[in-house]
C-alpha atoms as a PDB file:
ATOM      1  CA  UNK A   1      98.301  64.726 153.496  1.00  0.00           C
ATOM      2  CA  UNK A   2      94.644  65.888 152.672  1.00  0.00           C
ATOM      3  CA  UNK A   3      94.506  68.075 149.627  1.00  0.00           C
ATOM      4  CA  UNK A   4      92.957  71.205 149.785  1.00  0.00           C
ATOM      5  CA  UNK A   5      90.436  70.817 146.865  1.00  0.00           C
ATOM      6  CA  UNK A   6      89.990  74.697 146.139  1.00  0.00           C
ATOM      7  CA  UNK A   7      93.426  75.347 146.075  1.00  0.00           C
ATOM      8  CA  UNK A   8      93.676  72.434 144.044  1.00  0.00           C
ATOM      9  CA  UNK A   9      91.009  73.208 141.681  1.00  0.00           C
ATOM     10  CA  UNK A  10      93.252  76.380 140.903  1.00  0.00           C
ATOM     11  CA  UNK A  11      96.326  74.784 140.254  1.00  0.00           C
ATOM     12  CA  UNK A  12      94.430  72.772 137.555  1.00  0.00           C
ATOM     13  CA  UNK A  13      92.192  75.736 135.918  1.00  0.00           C
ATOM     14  CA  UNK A  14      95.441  78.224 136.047  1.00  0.00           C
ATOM     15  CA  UNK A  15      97.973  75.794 135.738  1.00  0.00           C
ATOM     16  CA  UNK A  16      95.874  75.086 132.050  1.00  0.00           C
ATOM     17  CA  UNK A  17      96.075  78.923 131.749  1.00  0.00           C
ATOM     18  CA  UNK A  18      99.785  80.095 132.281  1.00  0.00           C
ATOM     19  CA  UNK A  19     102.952  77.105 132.695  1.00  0.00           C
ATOM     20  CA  UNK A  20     103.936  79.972 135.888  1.00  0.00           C
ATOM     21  CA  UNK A  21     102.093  78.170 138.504  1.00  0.00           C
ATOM     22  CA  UNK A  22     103.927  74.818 138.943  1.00  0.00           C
ATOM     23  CA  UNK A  23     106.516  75.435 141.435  1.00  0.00           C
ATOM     24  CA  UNK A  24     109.645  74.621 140.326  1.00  0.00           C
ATOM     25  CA  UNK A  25     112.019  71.652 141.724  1.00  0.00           C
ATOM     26  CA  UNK A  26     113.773  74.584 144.080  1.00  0.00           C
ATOM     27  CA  UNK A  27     110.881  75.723 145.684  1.00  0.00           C
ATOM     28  CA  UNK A  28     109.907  71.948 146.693  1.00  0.00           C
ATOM     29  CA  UNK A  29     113.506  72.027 148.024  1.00  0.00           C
ATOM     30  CA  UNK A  30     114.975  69.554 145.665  1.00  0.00           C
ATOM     31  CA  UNK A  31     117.275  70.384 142.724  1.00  0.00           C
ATOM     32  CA  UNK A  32     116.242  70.226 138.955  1.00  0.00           C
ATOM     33  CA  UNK A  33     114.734  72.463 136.558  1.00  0.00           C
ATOM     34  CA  UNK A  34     112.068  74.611 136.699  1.00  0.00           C
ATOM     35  CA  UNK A  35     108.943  72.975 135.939  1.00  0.00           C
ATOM     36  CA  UNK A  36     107.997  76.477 134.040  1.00  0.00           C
ATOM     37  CA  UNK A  37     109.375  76.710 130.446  1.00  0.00           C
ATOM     38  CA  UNK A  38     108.700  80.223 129.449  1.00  0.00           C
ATOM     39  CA  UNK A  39     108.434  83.493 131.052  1.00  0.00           C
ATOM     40  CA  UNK A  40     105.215  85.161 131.916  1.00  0.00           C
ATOM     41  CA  UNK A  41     104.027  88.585 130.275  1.00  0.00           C
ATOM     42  CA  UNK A  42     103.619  91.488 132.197  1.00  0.00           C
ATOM     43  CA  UNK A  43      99.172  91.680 132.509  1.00  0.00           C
ATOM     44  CA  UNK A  44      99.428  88.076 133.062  1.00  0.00           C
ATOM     45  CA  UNK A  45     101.796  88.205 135.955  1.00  0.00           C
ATOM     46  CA  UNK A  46      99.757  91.250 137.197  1.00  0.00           C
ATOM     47  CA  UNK A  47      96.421  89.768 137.649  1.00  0.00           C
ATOM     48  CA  UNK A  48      98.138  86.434 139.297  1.00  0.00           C
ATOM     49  CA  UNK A  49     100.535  87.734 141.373  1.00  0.00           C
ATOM     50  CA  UNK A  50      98.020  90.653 143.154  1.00  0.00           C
ATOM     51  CA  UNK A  51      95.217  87.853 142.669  1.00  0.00           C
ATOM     52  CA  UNK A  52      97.293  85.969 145.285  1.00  0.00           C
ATOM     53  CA  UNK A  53      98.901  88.358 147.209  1.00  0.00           C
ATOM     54  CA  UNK A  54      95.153  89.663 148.118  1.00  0.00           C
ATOM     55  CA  UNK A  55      94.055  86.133 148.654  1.00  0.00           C
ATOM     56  CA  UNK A  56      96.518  85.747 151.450  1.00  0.00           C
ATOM     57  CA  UNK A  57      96.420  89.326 153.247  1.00  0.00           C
ATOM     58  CA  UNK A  58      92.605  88.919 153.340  1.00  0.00           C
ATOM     59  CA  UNK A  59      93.102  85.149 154.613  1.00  0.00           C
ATOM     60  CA  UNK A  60      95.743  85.757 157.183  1.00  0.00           C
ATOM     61  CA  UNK A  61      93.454  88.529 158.279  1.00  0.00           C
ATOM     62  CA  UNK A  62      90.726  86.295 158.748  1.00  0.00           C
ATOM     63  CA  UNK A  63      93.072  83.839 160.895  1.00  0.00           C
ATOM     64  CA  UNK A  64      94.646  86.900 162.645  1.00  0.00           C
ATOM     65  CA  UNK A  65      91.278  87.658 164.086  1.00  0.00           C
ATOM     66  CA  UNK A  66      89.971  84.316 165.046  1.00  0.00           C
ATOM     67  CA  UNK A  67      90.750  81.859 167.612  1.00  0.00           C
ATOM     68  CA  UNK A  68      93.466  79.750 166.175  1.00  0.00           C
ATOM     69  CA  UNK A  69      96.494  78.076 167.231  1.00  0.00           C
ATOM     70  CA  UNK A  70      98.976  80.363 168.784  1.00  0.00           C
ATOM     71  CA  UNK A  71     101.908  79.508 166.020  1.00  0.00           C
ATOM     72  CA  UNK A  72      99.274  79.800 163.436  1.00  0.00           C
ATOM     73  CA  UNK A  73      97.890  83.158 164.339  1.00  0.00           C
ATOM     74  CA  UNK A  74     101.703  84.567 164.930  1.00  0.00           C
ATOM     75  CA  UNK A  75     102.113  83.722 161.520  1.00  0.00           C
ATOM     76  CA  UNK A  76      99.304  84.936 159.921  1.00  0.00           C
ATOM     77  CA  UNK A  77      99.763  88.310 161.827  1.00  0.00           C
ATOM     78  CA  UNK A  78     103.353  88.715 160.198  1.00  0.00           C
ATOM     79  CA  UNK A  79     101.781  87.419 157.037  1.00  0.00           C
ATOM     80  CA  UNK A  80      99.261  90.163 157.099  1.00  0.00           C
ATOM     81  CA  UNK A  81     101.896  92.667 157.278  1.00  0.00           C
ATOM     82  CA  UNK A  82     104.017  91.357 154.342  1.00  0.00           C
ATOM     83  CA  UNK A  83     100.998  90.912 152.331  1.00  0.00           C
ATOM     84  CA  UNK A  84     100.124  94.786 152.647  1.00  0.00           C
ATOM     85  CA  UNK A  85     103.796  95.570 151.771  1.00  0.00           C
ATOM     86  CA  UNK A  86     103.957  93.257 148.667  1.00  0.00           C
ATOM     87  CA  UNK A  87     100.507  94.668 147.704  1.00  0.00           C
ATOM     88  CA  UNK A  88     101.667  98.484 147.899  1.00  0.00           C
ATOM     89  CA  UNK A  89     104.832  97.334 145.831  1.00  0.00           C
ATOM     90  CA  UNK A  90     102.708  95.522 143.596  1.00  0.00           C
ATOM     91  CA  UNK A  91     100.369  98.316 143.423  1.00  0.00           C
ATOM     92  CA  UNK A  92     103.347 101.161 142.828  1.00  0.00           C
ATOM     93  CA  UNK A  93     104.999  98.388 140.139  1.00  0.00           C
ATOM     94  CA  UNK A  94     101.888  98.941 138.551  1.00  0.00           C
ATOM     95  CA  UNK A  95     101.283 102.370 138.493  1.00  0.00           C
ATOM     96  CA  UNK A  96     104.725 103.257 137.298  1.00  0.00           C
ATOM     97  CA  UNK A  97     103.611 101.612 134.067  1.00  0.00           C
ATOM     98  CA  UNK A  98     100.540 102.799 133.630  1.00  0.00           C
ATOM     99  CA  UNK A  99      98.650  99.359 133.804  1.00  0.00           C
ATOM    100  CA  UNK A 100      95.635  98.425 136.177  1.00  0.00           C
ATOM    101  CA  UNK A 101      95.096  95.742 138.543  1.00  0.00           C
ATOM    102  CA  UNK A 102      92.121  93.661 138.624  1.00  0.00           C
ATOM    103  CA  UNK A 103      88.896  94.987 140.638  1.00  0.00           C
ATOM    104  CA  UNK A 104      88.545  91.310 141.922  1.00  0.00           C
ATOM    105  CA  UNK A 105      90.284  88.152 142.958  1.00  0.00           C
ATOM    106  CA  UNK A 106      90.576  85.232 140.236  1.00  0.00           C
ATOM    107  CA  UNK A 107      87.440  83.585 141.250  1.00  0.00           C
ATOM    108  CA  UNK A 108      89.473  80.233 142.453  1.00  0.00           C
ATOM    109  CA  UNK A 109      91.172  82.634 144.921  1.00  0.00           C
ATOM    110  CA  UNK A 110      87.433  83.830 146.375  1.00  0.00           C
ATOM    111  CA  UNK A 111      86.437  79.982 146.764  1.00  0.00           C
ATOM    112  CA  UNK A 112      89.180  79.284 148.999  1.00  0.00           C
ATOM    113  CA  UNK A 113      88.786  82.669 150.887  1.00  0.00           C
ATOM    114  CA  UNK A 114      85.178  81.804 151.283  1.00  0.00           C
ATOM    115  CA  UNK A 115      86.018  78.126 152.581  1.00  0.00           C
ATOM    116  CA  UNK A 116      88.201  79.361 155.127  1.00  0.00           C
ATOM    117  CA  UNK A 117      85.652  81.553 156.590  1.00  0.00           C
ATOM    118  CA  UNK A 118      83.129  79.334 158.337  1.00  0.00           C
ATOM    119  CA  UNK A 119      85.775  77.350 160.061  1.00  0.00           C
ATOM    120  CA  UNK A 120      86.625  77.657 163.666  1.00  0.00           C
ATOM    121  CA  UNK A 121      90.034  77.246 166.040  1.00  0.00           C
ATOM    122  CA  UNK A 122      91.940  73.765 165.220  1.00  0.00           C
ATOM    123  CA  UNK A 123      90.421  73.497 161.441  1.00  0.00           C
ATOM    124  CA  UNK A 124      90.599  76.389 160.461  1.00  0.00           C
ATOM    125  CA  UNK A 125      94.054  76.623 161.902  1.00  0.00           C
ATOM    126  CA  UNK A 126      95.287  73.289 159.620  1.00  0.00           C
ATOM    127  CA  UNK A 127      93.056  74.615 156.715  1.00  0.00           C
ATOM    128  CA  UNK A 128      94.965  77.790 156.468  1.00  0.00           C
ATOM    129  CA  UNK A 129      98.528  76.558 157.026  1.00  0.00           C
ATOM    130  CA  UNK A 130      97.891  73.967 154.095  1.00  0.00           C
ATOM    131  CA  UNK A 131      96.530  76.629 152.368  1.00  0.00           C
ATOM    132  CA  UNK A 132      99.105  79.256 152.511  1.00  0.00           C
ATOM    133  CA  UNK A 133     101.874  76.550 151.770  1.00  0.00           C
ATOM    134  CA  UNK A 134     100.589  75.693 148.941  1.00  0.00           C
ATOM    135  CA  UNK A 135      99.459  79.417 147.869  1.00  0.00           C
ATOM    136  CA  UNK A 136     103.250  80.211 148.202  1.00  0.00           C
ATOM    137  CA  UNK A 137     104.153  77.341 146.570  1.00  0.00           C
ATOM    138  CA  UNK A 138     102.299  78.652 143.233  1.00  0.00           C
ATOM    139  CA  UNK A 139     102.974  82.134 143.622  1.00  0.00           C
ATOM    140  CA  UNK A 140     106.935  81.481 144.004  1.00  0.00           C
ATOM    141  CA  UNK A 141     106.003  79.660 140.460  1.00  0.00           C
ATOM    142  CA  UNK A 142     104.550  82.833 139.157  1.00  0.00           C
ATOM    143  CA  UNK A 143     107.403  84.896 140.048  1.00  0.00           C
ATOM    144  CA  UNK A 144     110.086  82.262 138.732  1.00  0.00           C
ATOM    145  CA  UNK A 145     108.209  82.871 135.062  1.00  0.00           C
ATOM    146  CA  UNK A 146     108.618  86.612 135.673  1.00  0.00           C
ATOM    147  CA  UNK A 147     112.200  86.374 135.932  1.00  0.00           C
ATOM    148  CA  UNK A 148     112.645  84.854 133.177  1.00  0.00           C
ATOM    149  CA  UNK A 149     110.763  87.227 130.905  1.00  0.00           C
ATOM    150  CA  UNK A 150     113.256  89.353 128.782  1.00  0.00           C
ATOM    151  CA  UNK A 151     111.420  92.854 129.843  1.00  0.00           C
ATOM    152  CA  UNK A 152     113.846  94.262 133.097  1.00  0.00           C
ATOM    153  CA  UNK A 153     110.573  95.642 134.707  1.00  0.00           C
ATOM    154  CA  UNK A 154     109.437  92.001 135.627  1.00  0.00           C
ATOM    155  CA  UNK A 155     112.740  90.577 136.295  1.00  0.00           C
ATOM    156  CA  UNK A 156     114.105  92.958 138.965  1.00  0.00           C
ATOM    157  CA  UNK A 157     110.947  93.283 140.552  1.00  0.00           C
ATOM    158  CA  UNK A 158     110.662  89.399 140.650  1.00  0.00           C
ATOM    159  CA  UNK A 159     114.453  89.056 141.722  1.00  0.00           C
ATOM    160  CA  UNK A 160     113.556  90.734 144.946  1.00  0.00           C
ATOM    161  CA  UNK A 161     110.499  89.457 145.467  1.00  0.00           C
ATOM    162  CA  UNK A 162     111.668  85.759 144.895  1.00  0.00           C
ATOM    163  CA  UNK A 163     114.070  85.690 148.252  1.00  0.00           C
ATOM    164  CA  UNK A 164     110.446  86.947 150.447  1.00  0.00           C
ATOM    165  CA  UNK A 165     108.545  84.519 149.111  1.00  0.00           C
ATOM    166  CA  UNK A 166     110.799  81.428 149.898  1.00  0.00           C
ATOM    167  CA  UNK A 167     111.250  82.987 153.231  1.00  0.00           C
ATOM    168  CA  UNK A 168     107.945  83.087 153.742  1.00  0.00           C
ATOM    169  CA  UNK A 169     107.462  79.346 152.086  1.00  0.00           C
ATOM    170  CA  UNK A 170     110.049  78.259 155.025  1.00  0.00           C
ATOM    171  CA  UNK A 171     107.962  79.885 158.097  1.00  0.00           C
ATOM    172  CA  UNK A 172     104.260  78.190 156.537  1.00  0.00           C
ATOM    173  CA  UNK A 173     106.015  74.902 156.349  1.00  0.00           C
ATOM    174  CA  UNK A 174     106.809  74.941 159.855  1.00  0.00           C
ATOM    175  CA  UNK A 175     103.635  76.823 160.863  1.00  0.00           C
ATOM    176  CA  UNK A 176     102.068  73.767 158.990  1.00  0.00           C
ATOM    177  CA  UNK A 177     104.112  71.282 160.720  1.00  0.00           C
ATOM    178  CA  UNK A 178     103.127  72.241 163.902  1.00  0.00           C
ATOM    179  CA  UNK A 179      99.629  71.927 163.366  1.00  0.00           C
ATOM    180  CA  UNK A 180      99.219  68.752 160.815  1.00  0.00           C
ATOM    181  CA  UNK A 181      97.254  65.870 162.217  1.00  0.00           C
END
């Protein structure tokens, strides 16, 4: 499988940054322990979480609108819709504790957005499904940290979150299945 090198390029600079971004063994599917050993702290998880969940609304918007594969574009449609969601919760989790969110994307997130964007129909169709897998993939590691951090806030908010995500992780693994050379 060809590696997306943006998306790689953040797993390496955040990965350096916060342990959260490994998935863990049960997001891959297989059993075994979390590849995260501690839980994240509450700005941290912030800034990565809504870092990605913009990334992906704004991506699957970009996909929604273009001519892409039919699977891929039903997809991304949904996907646009549970991105605003998550980022309204994310936005309201925030609020209720008087913290900010960031202005701007983590700057890793803004490559990949602006690689996707001069790519037309079948590529940009595989770019984006390998994409969003392995977005999901690191953003179901952020939320695993968050439920392990002690504080209640993160934890509840990350217990519901976690179920969405995998769901989600399920539907861009077959969306990418269908359109892998």
């Amino acid at each position: 499988m060809k590696v997306f090198r943006p998306l790689l390029v953040l797993a390496l600079v955040l990965g350096a940054a916060t342990p959260s971004l490994a998935p863990s063994a049960s997001a891959q599917g297989t059993s075994g322990p979390a590849a995260q050993s501690r839980p994240i702290e509450l700005p941290e998880f912030l800034r990565l979480a809504y870092s990605s969940a913009l990334l992906q609304a704004q991506a699957a918007r970009l996909v929604a609108d273009r001519d892409t594969r039919p699977e891929v574009k039903d997809y991304a449609v949904a996907e646009a819709g549970f991105r605003t969601n998550l980022l309204q919760r994310l936005e309201t989790f925030a609020k209720e504790r008087n913290m900010s969110l960031p202005a701007v994307k983590e700057l890793e997130h803004q490559v990949i957005l602006d690689n996707l964007e001069p790519l037309d129909s079948l590529e940009l169709s595989r770019r984006y499904a390998e994409a969003q897998v392995q977005a999901l993939e690191q953003e179901i590691g952020i939320y695993q940290a968050a439920s392990r951090d002690p504080d209640q806030r993160i934890n509840a908010f990350a217990a519901v979150t976690l179920p969405e995500l995998q769901q989600q992780l399920e539907l861009a693994r077959k969306m990418f299945e269908a359109v892998r050379p």
